[in-house]
N, C-alpha and C. Protein backbone atom coordinates (compact mmCIF):
# COMPACT_ATOMS: atom_id res chain seq x y z
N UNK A 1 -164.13 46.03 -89.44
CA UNK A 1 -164.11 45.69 -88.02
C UNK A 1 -165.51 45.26 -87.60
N UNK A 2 -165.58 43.98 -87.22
CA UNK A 2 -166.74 43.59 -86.67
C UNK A 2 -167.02 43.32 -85.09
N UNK A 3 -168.12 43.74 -84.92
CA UNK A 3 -168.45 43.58 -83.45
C UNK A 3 -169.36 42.33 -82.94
N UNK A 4 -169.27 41.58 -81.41
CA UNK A 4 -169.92 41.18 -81.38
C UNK A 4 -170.94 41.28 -80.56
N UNK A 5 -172.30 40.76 -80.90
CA UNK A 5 -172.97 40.96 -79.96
C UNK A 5 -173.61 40.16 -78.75
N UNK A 6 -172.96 39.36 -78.86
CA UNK A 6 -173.35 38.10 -77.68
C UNK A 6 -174.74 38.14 -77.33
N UNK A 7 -174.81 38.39 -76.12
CA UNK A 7 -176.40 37.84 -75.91
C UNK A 7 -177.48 39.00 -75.69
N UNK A 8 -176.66 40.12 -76.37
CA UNK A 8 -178.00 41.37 -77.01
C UNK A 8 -178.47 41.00 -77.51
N UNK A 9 -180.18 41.73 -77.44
CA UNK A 9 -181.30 41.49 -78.63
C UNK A 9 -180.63 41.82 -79.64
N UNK A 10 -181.07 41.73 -80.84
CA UNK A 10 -181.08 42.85 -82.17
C UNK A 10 -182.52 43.74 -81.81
N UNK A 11 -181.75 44.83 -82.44
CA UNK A 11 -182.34 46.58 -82.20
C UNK A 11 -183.29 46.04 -83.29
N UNK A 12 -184.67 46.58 -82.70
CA UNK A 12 -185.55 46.50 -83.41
C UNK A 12 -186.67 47.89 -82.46
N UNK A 13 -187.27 48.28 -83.45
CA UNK A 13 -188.51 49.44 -82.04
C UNK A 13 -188.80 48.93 -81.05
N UNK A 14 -189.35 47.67 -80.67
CA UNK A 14 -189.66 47.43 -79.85
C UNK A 14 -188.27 47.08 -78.65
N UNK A 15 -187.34 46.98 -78.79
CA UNK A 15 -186.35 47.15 -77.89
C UNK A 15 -185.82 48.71 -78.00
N UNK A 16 -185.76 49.22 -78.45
CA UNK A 16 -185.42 50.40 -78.60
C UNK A 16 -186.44 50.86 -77.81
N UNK A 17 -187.82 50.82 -77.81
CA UNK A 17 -188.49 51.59 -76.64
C UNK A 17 -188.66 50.82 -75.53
N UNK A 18 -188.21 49.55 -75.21
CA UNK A 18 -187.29 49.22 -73.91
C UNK A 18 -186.93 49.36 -73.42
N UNK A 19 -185.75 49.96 -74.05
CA UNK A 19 -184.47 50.68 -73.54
C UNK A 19 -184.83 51.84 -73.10
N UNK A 20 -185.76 53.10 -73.96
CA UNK A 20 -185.92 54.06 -73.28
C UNK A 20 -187.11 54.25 -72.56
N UNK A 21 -187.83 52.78 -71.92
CA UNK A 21 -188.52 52.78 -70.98
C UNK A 21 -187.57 52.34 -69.65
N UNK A 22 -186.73 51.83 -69.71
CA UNK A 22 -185.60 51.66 -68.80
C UNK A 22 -185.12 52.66 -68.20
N UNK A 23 -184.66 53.40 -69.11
CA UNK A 23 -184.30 54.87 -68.74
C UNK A 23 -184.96 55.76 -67.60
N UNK A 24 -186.24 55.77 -67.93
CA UNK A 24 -187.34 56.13 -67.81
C UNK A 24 -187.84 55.79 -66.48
N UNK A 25 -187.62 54.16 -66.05
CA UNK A 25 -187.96 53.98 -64.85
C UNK A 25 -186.72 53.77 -63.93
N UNK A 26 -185.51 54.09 -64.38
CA UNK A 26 -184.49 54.66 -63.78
C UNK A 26 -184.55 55.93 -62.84
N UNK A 27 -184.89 56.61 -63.81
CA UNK A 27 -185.04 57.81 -63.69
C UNK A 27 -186.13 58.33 -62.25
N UNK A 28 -187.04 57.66 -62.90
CA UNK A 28 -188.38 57.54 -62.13
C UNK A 28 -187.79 56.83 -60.67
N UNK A 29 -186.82 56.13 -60.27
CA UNK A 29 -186.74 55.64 -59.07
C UNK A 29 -186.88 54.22 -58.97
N UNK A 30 -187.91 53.94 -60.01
CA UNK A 30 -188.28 52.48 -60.17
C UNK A 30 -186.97 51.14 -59.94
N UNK A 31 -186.28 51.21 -60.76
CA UNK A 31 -185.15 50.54 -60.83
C UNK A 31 -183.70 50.81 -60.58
N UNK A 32 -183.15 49.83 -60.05
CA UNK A 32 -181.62 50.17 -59.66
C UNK A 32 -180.91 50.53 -60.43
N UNK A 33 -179.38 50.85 -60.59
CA UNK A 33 -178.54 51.25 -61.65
C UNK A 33 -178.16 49.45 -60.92
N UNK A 34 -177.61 48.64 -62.43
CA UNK A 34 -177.21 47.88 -62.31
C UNK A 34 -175.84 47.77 -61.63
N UNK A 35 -175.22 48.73 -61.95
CA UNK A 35 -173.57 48.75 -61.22
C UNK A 35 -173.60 48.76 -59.72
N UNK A 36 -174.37 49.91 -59.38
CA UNK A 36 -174.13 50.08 -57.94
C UNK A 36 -175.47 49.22 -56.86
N UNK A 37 -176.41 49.30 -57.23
CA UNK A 37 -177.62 48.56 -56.97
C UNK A 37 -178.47 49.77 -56.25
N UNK A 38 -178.25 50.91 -56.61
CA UNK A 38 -178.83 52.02 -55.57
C UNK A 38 -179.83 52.76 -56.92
N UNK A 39 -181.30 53.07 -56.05
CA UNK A 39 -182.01 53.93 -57.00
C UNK A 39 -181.72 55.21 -56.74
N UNK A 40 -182.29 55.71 -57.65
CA UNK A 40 -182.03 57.28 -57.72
C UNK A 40 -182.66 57.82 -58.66
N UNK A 41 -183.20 59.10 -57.99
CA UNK A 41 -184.56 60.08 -58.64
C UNK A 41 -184.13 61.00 -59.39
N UNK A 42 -184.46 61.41 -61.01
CA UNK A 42 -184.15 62.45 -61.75
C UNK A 42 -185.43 62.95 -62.64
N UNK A 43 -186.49 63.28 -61.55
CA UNK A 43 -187.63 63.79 -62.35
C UNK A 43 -187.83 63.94 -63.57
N UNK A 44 -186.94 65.16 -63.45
CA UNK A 44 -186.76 65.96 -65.24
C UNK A 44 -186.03 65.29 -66.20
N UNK A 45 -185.23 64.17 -66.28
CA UNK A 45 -184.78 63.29 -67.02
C UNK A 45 -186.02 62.49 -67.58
N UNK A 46 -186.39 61.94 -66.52
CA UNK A 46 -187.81 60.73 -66.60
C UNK A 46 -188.77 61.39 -67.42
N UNK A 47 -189.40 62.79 -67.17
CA UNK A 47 -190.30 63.57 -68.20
C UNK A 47 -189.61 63.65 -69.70
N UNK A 48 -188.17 64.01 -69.67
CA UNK A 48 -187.60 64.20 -70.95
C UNK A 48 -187.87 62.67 -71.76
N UNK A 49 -187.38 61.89 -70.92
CA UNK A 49 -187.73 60.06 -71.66
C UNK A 49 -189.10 59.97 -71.99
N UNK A 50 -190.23 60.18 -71.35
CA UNK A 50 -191.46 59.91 -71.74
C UNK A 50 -192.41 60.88 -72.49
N UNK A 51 -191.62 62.29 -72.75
CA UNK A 51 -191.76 63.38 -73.44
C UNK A 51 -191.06 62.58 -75.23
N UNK A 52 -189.95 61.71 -75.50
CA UNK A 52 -189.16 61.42 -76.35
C UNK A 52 -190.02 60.46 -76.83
N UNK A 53 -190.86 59.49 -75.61
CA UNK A 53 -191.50 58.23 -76.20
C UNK A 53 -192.42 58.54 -76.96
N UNK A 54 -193.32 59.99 -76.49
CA UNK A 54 -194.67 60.29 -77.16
C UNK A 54 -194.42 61.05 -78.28
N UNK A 55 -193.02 61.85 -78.30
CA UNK A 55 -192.80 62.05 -79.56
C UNK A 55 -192.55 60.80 -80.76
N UNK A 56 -191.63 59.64 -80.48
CA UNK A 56 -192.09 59.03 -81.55
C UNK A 56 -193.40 58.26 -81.18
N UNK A 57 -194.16 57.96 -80.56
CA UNK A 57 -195.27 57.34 -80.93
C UNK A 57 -195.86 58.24 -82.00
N UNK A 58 -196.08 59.45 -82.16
CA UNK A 58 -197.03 60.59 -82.93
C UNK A 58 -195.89 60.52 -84.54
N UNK A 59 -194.67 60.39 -84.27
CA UNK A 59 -193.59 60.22 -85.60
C UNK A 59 -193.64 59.27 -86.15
N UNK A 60 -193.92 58.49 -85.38
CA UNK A 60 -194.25 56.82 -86.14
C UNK A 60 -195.35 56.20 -86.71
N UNK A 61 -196.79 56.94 -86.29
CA UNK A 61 -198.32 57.22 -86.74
C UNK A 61 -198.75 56.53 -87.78
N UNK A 62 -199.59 55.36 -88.27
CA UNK A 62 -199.83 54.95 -89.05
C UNK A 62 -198.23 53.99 -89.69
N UNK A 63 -197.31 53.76 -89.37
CA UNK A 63 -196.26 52.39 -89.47
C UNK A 63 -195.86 52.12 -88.40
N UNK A 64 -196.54 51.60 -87.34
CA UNK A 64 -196.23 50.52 -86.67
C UNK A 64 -197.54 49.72 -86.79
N UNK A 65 -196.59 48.10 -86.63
CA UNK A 65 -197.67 47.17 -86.60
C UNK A 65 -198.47 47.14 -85.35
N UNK A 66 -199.12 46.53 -85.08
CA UNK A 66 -200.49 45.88 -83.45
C UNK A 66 -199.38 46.00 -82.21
N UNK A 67 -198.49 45.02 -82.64
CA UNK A 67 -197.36 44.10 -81.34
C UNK A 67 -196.83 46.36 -81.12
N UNK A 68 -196.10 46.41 -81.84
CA UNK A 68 -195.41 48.05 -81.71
C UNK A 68 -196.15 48.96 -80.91
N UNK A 69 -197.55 49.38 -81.58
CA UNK A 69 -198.00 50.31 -81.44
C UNK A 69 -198.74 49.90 -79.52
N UNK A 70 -199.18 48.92 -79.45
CA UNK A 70 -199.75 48.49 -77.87
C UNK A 70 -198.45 48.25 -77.30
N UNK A 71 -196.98 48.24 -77.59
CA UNK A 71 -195.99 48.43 -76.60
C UNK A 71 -195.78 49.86 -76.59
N UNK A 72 -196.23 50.77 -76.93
CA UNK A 72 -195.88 52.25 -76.87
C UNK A 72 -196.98 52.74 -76.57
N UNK A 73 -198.19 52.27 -76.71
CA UNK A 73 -199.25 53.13 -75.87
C UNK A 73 -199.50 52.78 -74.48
N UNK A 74 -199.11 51.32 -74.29
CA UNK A 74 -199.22 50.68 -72.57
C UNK A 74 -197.35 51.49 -71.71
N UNK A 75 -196.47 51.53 -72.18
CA UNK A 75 -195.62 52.08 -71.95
C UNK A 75 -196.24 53.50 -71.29
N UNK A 76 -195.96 54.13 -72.51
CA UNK A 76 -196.73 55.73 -72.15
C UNK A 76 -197.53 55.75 -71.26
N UNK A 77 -198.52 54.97 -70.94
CA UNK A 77 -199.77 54.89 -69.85
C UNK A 77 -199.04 54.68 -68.70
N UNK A 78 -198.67 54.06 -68.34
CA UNK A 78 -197.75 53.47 -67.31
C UNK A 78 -196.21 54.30 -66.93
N UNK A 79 -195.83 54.59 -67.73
CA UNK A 79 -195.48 56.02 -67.26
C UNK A 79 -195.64 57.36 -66.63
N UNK A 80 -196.41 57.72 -67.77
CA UNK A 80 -197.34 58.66 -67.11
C UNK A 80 -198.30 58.68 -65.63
N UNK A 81 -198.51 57.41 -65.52
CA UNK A 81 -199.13 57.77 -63.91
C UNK A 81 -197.88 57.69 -62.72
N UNK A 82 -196.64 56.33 -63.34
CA UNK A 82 -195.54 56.83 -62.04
C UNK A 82 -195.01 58.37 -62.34
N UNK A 83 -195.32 58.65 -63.38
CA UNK A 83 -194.05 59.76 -63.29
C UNK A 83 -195.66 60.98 -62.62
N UNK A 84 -196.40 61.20 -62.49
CA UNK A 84 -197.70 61.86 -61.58
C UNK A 84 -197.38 61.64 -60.40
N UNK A 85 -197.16 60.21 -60.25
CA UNK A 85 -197.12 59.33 -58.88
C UNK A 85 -196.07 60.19 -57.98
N UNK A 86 -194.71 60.43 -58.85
CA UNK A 86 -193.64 60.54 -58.29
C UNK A 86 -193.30 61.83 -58.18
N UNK A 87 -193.99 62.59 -59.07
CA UNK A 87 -193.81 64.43 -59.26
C UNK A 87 -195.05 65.27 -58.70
């Protein structure tokens, strides 16, 4: 059984921590839920997402390339001050 994927990326880390920077600024308030168009605040979700990111940045340590590793340390940075900002 094959699936398709139309006009998804292919999963690669760097969409994968996309996605759970999405989450993240969901969470955070930042962005709408696409369905309904309404934000909404879940502190402790948003810490759990950016608690998950810094765990793999430290799991991933020495294999990621330049492009990877500066999308997960500017992420994290930028997180970390909305989610200060917001808590």
């Amino acid at each position: 059984m094959s699936e398709k994927t139309g006009s998804m990326p292919g999963v690669d880390f760097n969409t994968f921590i996309m996605s759970l920077n999405a989450s993240a600024l969901y969470n955070l308030g930042m962005i709408a839920d696409p369905a309904t168009g309404q934000k909404m605040k879940n502190i402790s979700m948003a810490k759990q997402t950016i608690d998950i990111i810094a765990m793999l940045k430290e799991k991933t340590k020495g294999n990621l390339n330049d492009e990877e590793k500066n999308l997960i340390e500017n992420i994290l940075h930028d997180l970390r001050l909305m989610y200060v900002k917001e808590s």
